[in-house]
C-alpha atoms as a PDB file:
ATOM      1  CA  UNK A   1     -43.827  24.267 -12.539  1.00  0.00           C
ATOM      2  CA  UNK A   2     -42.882  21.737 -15.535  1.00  0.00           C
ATOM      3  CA  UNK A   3     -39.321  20.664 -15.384  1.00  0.00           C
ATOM      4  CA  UNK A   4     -38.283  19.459 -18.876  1.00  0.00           C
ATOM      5  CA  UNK A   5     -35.206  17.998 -19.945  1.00  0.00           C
ATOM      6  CA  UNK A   6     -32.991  18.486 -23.122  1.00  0.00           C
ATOM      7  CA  UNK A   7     -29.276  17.753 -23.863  1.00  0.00           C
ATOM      8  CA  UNK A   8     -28.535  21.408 -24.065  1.00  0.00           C
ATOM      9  CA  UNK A   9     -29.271  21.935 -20.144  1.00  0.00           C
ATOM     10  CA  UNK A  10     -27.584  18.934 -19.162  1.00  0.00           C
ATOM     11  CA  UNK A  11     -24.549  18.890 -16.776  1.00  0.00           C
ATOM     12  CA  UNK A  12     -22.740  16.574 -19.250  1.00  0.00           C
ATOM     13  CA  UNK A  13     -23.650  19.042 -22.057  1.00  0.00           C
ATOM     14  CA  UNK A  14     -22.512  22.215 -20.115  1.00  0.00           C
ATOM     15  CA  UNK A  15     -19.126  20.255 -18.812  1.00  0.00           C
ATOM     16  CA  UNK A  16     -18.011  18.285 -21.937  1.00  0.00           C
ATOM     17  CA  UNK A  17     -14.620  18.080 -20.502  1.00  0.00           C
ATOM     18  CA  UNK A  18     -16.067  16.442 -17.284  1.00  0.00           C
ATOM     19  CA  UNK A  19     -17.972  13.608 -19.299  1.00  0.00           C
ATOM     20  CA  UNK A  20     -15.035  12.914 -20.874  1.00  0.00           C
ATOM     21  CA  UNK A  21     -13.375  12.381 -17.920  1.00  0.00           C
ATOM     22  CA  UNK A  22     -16.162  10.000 -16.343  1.00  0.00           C
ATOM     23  CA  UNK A  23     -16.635   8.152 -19.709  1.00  0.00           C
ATOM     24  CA  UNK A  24     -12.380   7.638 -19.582  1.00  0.00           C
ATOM     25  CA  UNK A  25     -12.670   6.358 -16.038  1.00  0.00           C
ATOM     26  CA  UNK A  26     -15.506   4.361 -16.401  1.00  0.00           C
ATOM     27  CA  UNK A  27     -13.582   2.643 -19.124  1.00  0.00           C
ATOM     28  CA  UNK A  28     -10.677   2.871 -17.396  1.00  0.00           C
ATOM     29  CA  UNK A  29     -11.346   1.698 -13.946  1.00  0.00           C
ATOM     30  CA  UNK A  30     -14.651   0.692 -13.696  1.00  0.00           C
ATOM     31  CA  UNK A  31     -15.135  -1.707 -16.647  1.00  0.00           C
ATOM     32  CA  UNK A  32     -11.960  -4.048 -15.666  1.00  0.00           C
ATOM     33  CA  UNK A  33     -13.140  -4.043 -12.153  1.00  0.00           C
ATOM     34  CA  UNK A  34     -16.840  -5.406 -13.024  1.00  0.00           C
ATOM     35  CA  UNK A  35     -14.979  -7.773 -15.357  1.00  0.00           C
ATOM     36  CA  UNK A  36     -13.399  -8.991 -13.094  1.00  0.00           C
ATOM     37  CA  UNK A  37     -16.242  -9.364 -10.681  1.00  0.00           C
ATOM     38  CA  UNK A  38     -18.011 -11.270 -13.493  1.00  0.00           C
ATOM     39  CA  UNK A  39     -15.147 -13.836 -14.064  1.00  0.00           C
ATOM     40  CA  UNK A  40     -15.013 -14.426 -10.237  1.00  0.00           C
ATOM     41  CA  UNK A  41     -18.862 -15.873 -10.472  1.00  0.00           C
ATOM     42  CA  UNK A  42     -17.815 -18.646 -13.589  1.00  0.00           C
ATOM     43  CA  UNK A  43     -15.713 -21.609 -13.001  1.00  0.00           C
ATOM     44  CA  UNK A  44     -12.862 -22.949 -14.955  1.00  0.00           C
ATOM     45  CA  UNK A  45     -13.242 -26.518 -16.687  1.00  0.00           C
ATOM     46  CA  UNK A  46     -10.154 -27.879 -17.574  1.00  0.00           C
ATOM     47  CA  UNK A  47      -9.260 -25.569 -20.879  1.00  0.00           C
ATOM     48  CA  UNK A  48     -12.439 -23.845 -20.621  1.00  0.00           C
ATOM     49  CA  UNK A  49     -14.300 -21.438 -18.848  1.00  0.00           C
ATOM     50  CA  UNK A  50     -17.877 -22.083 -17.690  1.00  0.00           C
ATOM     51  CA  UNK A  51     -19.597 -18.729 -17.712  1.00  0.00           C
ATOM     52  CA  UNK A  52     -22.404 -19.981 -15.726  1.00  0.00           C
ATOM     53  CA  UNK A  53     -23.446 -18.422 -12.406  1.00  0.00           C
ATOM     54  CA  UNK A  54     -21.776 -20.164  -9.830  1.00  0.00           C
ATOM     55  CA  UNK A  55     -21.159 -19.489  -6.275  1.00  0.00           C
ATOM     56  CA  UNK A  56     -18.537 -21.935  -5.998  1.00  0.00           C
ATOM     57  CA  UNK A  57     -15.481 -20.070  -5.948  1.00  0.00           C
ATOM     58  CA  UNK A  58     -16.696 -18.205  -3.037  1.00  0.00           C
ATOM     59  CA  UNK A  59     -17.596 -21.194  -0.951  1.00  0.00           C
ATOM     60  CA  UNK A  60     -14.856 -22.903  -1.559  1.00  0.00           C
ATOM     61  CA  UNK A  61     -12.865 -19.914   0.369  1.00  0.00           C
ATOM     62  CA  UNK A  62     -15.236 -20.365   3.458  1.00  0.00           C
ATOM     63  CA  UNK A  63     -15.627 -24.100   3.423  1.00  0.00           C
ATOM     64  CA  UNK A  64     -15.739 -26.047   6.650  1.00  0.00           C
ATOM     65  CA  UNK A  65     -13.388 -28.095   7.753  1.00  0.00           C
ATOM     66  CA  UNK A  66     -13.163 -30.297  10.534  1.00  0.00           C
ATOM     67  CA  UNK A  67      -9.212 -30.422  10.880  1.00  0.00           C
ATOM     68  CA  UNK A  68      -7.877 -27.114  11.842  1.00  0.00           C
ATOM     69  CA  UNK A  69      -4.577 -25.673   9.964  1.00  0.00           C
ATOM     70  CA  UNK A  70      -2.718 -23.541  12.490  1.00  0.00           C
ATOM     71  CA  UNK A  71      -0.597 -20.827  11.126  1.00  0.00           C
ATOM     72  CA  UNK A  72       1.621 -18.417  14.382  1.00  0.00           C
ATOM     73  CA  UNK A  73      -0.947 -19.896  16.844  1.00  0.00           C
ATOM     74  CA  UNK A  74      -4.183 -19.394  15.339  1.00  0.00           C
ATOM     75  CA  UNK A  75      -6.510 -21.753  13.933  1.00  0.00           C
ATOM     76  CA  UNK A  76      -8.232 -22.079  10.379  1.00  0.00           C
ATOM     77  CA  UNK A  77     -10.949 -24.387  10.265  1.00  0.00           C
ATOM     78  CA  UNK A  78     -11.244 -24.515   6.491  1.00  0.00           C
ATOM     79  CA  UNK A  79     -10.855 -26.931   3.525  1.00  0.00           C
ATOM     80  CA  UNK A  80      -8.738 -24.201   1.682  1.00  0.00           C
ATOM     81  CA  UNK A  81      -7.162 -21.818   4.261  1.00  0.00           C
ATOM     82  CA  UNK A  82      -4.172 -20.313   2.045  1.00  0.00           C
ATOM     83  CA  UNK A  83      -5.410 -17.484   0.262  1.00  0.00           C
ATOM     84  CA  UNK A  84      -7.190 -16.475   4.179  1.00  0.00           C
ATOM     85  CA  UNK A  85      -3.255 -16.649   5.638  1.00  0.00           C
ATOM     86  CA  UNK A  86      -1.551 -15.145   2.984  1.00  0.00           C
ATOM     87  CA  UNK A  87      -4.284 -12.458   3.045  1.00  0.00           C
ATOM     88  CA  UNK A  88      -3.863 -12.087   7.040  1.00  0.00           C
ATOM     89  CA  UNK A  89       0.002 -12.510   6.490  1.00  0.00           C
ATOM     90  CA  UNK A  90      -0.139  -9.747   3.370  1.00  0.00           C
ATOM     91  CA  UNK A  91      -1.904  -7.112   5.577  1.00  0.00           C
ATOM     92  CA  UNK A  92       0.649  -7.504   8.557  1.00  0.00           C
ATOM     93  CA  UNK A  93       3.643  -7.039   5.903  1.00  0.00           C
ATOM     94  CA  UNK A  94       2.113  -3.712   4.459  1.00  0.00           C
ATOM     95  CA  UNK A  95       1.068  -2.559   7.875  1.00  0.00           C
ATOM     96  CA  UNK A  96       4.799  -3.036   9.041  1.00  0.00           C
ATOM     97  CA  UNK A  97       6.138  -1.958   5.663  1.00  0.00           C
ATOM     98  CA  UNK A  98       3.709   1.577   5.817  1.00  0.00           C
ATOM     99  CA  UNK A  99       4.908   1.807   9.615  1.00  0.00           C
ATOM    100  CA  UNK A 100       8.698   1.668   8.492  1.00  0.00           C
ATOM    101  CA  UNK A 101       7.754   4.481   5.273  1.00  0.00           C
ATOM    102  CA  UNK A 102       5.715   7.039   7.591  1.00  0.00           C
ATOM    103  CA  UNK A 103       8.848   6.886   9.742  1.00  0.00           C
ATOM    104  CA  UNK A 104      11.302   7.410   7.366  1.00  0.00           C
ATOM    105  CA  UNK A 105       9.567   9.692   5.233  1.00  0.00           C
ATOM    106  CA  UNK A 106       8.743  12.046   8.139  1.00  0.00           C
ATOM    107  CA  UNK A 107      11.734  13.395   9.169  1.00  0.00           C
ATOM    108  CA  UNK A 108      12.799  14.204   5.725  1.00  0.00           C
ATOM    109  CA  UNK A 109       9.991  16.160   4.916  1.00  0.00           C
ATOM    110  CA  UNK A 110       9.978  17.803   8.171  1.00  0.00           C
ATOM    111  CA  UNK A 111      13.576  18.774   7.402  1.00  0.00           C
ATOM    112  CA  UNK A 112      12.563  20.099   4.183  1.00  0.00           C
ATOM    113  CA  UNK A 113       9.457  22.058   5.279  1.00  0.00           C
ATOM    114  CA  UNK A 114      11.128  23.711   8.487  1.00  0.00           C
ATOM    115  CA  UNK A 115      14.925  23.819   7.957  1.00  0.00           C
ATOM    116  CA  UNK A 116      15.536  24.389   4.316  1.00  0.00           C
ATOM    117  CA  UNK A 117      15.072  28.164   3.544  1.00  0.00           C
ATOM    118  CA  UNK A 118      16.007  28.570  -0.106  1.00  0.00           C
ATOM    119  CA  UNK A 119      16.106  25.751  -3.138  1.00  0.00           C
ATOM    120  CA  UNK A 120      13.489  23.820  -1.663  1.00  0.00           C
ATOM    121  CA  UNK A 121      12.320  22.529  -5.186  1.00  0.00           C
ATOM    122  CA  UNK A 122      16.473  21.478  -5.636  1.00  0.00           C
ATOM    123  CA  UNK A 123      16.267  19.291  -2.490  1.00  0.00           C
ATOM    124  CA  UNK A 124      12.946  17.493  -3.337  1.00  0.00           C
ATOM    125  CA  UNK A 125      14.652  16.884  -6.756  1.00  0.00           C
ATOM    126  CA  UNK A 126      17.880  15.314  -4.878  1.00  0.00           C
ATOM    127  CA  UNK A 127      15.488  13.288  -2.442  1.00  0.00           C
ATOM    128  CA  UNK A 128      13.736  11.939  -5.011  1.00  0.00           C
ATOM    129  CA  UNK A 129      17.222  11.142  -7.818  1.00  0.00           C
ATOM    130  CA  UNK A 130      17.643   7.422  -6.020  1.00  0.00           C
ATOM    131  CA  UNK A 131      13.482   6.570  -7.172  1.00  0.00           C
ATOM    132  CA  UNK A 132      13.603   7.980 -10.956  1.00  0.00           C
ATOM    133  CA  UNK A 133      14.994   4.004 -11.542  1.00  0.00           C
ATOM    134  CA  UNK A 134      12.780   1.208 -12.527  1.00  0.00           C
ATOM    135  CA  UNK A 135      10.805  -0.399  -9.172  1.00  0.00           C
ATOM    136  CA  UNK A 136      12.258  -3.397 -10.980  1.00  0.00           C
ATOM    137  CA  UNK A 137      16.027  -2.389 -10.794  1.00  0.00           C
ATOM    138  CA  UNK A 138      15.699  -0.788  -7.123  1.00  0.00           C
ATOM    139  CA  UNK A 139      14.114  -4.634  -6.061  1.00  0.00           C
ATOM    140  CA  UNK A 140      17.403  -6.408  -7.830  1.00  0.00           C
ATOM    141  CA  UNK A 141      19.648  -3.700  -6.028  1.00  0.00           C
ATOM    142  CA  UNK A 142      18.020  -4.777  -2.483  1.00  0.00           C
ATOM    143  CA  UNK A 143      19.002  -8.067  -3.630  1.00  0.00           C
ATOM    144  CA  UNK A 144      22.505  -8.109  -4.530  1.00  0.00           C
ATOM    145  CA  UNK A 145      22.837  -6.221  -1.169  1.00  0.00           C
ATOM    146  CA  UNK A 146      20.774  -9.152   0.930  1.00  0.00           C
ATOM    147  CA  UNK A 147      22.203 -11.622  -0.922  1.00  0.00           C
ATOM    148  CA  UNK A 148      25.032 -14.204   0.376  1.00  0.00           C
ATOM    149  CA  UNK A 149      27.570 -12.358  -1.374  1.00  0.00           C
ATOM    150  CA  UNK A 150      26.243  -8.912  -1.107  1.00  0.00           C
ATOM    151  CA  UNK A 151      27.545  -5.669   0.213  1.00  0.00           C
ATOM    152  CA  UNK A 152      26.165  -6.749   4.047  1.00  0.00           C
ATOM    153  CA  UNK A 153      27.745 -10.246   4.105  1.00  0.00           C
ATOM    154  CA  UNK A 154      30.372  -9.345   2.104  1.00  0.00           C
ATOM    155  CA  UNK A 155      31.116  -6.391   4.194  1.00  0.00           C
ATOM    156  CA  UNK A 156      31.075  -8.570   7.823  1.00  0.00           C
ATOM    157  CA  UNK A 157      32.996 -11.215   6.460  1.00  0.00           C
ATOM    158  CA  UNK A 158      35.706  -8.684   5.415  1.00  0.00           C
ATOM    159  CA  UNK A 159      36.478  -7.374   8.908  1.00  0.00           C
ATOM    160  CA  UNK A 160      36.413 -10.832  10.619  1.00  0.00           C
ATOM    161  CA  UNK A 161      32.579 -10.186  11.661  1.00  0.00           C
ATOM    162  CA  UNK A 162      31.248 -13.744  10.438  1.00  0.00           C
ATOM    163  CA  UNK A 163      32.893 -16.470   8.566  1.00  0.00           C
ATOM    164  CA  UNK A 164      29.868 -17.581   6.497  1.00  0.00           C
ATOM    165  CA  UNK A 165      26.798 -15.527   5.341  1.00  0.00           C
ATOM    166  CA  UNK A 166      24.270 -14.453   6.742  1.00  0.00           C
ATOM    167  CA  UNK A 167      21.010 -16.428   5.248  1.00  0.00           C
ATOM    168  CA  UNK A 168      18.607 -14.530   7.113  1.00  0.00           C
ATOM    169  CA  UNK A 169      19.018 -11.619   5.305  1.00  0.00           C
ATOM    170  CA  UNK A 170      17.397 -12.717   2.209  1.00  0.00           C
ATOM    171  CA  UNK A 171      14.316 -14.778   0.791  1.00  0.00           C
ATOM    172  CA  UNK A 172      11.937 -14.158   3.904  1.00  0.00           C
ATOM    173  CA  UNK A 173       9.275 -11.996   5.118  1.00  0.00           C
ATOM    174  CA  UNK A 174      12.018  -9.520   6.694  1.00  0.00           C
ATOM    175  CA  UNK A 175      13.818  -8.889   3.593  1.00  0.00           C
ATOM    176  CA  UNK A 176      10.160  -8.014   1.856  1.00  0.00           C
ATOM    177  CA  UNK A 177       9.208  -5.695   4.141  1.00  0.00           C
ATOM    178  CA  UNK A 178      12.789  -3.527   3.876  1.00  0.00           C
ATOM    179  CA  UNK A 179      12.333  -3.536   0.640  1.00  0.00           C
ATOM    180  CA  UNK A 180       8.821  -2.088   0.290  1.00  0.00           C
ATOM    181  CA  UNK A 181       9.856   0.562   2.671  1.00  0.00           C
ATOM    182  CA  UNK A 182      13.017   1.578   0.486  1.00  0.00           C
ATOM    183  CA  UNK A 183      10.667   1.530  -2.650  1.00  0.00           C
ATOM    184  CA  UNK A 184       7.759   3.631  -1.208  1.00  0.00           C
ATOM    185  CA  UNK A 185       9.322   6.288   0.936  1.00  0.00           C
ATOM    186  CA  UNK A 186       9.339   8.902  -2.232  1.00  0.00           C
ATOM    187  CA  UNK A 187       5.857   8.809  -2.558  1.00  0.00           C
ATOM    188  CA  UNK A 188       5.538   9.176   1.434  1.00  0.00           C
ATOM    189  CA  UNK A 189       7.453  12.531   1.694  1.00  0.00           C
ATOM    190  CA  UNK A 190       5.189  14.929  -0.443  1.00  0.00           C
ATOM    191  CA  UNK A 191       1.872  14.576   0.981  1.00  0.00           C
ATOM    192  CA  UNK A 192       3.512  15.137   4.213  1.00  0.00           C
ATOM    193  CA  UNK A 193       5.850  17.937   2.968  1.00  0.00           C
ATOM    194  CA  UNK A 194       2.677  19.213   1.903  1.00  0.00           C
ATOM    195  CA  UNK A 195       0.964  18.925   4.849  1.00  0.00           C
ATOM    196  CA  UNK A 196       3.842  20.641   7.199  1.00  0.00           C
ATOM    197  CA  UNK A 197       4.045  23.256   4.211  1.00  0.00           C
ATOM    198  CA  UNK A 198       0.334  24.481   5.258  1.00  0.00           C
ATOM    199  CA  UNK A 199       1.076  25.143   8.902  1.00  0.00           C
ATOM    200  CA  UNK A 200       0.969  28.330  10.077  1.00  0.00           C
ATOM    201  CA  UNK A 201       4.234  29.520  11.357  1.00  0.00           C
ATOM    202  CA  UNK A 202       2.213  31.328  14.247  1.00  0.00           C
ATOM    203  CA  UNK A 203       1.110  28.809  15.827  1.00  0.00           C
ATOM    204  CA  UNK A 204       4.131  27.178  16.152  1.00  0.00           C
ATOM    205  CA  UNK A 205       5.454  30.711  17.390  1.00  0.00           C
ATOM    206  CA  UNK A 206       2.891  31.290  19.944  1.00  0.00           C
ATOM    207  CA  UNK A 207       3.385  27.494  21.460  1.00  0.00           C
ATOM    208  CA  UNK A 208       6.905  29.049  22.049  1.00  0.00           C
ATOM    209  CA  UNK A 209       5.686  31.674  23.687  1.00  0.00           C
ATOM    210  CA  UNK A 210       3.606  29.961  25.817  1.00  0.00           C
ATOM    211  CA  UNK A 211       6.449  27.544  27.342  1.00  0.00           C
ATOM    212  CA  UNK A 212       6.455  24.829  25.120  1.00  0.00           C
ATOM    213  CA  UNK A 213       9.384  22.628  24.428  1.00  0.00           C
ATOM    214  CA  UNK A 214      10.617  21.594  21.298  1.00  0.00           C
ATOM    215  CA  UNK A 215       8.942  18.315  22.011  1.00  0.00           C
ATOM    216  CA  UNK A 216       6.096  19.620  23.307  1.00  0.00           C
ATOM    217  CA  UNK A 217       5.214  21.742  20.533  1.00  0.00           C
ATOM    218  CA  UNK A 218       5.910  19.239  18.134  1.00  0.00           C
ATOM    219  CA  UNK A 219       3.743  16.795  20.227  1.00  0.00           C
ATOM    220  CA  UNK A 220       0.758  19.020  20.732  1.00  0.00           C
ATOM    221  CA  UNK A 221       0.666  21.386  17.339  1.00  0.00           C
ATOM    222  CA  UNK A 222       3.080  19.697  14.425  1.00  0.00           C
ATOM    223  CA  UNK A 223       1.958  16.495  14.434  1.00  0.00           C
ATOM    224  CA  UNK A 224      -1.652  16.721  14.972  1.00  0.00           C
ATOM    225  CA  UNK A 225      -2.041  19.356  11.957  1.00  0.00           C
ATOM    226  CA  UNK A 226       0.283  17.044   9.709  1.00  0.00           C
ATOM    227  CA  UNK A 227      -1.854  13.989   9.965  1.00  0.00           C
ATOM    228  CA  UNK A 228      -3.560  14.465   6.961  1.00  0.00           C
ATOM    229  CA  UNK A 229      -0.403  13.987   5.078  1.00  0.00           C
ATOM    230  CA  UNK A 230       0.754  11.332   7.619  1.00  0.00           C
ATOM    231  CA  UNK A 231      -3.086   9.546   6.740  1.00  0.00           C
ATOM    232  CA  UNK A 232      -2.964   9.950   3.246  1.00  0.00           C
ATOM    233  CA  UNK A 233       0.482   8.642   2.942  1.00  0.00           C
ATOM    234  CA  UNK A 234      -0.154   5.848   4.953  1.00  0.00           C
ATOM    235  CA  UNK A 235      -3.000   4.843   2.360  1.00  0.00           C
ATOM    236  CA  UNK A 236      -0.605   5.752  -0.861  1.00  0.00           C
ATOM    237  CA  UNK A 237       1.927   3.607   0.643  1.00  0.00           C
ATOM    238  CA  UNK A 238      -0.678   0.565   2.419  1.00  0.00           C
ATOM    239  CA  UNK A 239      -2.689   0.129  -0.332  1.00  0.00           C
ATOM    240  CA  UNK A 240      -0.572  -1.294  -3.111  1.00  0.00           C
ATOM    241  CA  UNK A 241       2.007  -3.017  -1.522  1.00  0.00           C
ATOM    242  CA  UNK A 242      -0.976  -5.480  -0.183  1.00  0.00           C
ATOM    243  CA  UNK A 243      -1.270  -7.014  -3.508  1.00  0.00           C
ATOM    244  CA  UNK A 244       2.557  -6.707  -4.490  1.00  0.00           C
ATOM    245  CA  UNK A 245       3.792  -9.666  -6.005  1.00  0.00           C
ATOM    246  CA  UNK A 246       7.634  -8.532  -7.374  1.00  0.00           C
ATOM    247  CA  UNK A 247       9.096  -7.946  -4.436  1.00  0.00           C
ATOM    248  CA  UNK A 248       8.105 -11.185  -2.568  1.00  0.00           C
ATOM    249  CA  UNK A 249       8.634 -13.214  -5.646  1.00  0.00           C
ATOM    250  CA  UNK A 250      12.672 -11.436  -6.168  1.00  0.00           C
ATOM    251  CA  UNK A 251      13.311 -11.117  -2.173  1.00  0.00           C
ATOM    252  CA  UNK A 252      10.763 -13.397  -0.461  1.00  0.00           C
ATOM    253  CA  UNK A 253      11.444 -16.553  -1.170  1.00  0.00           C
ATOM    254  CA  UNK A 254       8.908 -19.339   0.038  1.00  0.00           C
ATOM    255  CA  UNK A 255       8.586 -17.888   3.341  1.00  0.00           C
ATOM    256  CA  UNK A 256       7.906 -14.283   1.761  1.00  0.00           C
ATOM    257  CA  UNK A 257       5.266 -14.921  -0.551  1.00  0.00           C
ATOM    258  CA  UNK A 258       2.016 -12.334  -0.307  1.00  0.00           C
ATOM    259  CA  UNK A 259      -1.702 -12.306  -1.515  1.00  0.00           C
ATOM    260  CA  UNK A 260      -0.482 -11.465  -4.891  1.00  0.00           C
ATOM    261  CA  UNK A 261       1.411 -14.493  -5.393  1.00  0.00           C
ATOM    262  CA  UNK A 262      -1.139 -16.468  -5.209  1.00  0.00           C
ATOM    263  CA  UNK A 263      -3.112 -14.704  -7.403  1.00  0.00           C
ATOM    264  CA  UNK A 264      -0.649 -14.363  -9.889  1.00  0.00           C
ATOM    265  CA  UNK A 265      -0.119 -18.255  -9.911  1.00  0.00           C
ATOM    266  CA  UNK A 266      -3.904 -18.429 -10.523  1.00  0.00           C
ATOM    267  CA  UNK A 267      -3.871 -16.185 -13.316  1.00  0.00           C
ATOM    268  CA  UNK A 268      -0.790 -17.521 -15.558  1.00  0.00           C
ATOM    269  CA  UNK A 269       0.478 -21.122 -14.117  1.00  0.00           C
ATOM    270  CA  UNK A 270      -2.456 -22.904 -13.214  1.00  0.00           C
ATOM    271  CA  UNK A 271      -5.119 -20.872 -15.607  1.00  0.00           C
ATOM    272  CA  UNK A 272      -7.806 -20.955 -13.212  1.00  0.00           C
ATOM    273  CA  UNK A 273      -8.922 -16.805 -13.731  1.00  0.00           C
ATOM    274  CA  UNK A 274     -11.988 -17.732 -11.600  1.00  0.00           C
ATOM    275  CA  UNK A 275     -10.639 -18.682  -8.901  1.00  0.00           C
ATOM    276  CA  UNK A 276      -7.980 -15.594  -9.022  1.00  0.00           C
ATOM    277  CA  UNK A 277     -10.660 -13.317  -9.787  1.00  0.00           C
ATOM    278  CA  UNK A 278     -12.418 -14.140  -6.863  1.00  0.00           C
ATOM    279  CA  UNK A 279      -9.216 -14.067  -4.204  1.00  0.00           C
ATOM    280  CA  UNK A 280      -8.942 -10.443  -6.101  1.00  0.00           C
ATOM    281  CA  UNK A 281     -12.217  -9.615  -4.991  1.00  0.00           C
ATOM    282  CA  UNK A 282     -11.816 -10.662  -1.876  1.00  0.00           C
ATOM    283  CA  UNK A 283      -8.492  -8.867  -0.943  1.00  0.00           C
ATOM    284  CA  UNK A 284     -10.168  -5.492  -2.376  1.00  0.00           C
ATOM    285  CA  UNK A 285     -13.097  -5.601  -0.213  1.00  0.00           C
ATOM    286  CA  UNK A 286     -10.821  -6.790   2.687  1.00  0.00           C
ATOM    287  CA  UNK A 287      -8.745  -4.093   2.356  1.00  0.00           C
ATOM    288  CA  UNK A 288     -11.529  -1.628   1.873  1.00  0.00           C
ATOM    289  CA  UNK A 289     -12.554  -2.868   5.102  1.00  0.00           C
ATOM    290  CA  UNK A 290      -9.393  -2.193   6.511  1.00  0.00           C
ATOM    291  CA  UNK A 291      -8.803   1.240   5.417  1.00  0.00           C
ATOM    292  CA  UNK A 292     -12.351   2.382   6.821  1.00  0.00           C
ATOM    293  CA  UNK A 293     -11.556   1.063   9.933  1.00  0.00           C
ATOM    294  CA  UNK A 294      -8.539   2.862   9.886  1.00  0.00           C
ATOM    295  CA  UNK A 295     -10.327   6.223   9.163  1.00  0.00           C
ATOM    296  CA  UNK A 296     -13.336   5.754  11.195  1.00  0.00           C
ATOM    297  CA  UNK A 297     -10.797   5.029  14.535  1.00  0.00           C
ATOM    298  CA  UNK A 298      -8.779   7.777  13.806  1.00  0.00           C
ATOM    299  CA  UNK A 299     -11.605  10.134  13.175  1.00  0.00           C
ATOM    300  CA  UNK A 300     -10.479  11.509   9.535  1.00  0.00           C
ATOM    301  CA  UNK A 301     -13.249  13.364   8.740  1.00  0.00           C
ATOM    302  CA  UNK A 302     -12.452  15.840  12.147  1.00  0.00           C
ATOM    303  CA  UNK A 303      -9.310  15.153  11.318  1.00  0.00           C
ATOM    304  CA  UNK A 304      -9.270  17.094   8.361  1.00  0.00           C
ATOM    305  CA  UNK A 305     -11.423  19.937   8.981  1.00  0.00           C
ATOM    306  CA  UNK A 306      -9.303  20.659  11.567  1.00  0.00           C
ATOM    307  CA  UNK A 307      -6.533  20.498   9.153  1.00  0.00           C
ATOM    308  CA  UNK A 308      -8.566  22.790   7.168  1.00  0.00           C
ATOM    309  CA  UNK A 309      -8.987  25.480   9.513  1.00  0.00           C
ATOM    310  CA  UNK A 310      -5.408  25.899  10.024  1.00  0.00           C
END
């Protein structure tokens, strides 16, 4: 049998829309990205950038050292350990910052799946009113109510609470992680609303019938066949907010600064794009790491063909 080849039987030909699509993402996406992985193999000289191959930038992340920096307990035996703690330090923020969304964001679209009846399209619009502002604007509001003379402080120190403010409440690693939560809880609620939309009502019907408690049903039927929403949520809301750099630099303070900080610094104060490029790099493929960890423990793929079935 000859096979033969011409542009007319090609998938690209047949589905013109489709290579569109791929040529738009591959300029898009993909071009930037191997930019970027380019730039992180040069080295910057002063004013100018030496576009020779160079391993250096890497290396000089996982230099030896023979003085250890300790950072909560643990020790770094490298010649540059920042961008490793602030990567380690970023990851534990978003972890506690998804935590905080997944738990806020799940009873409200429980609510909304299994107790509102009518208008359900009304109450997602009034859920989501308080995110139509700028991520920008919703950061400054957090402020002015962490600040020293915000609505908290302001708000003790009116009924006799405290006679000076608070200074915990702002510029430190607490105050960053509220605020990511506050930011990314509309974006949590409609994969899981989703999610709890698909269930089958029966199932939840015959658990009754079978003796199950509230609890009990919720434990052993809801939740399971919602954690595809829960999952997919958790990586809307995880993946981003590693590499934030707004809200740390507004509401972090020195002791609140993340991954993205640092690579921001790179790129426009001290105009070494190497060097940032490659701490990019680095963070993506350490947080690619981290998400497939995540969804090999957890068993996703079972996870959602079970989902499926339903």
């Amino acid at each position: 049998m000859k096979l033969s080849w011409s542009p007319r039987n090609s998938e690209l030909a047949r589905n013109p829309l489709g290579a569109s699509v791929a040529i738009l993402v591959t300029l898009v996406l993909l071009a930037p990205l191997m930019a970027m992985v380019g730039l992180s193999f040069m080295r910057q000289d002063g004013f100018a950038l030496d576009t020779s191959f160079t391993l250096a930038n890497y290396r000089s992340l996982i230099e030896p050292s023979d003085t250890a920096t300790v950072w909560m307990g643990i020790p770094f035996y490298l010649k540059n350990p920042v961008p490793l703690i602030l990567l380690i330090k970023s990851i534990f923020m978003s972890l506690i910052a998804t935590l905080g969304v997944i738990l806020a964001a799940y009873p409200m679209a429980y609510f909304l799946a299994f107790r509102v009846k009518r208008y359900k399209v009304m109450w997602l619009i009034l859920i989501t009113i308080p995110f139509w502002t700028s991520y920008l604007l919703r950061v400054f509001a957090w402020k002015i109510v962490l600040g020293f003379n915000g609505a908290i402080n302001s708000g003790l120190k009116s009924i006799g609470l405290i006679d000076q403010p608070l200074e915990f409440l702002l510029y430190n690693p607490v105050a960053v992680m509220l605020t990511l939560t506050h930011a990314w809880v509309a974006f949590a609620i409609l994969p899981i609303y989703v999610s709890l939309e698909k269930i089958d009502r029966s199932l939840l019907e015959a658990a009754t019938d079978l003796g199950d408690s509230r609890w009990r049903r919720f434990r052993r039927v809801t939740l399971p066949l919602s954690m595809p929403g829960v999952v997919s949520a958790a990586l809307l809301v995880f993946i981003p907010t590693v590499g934030d750099y707004v809200t740390p630099t507004l509401v972090g303070g020195p002791g609140g600064i993340m991954i993205g900080n640092a690579i921001q610094t790179l790129f426009f104060k001290q105009n070494d794009t190497p060097m940032g490029a490659t701490i990019a790099i680095v963070m993506m493929l350490v947080v690619a790491a981290v998400v497939l960890l995540f969804l090999w423990a957890i068993g996703y793929r079972k996870m959602m063909q079970r989902g499926l079935r339903t």
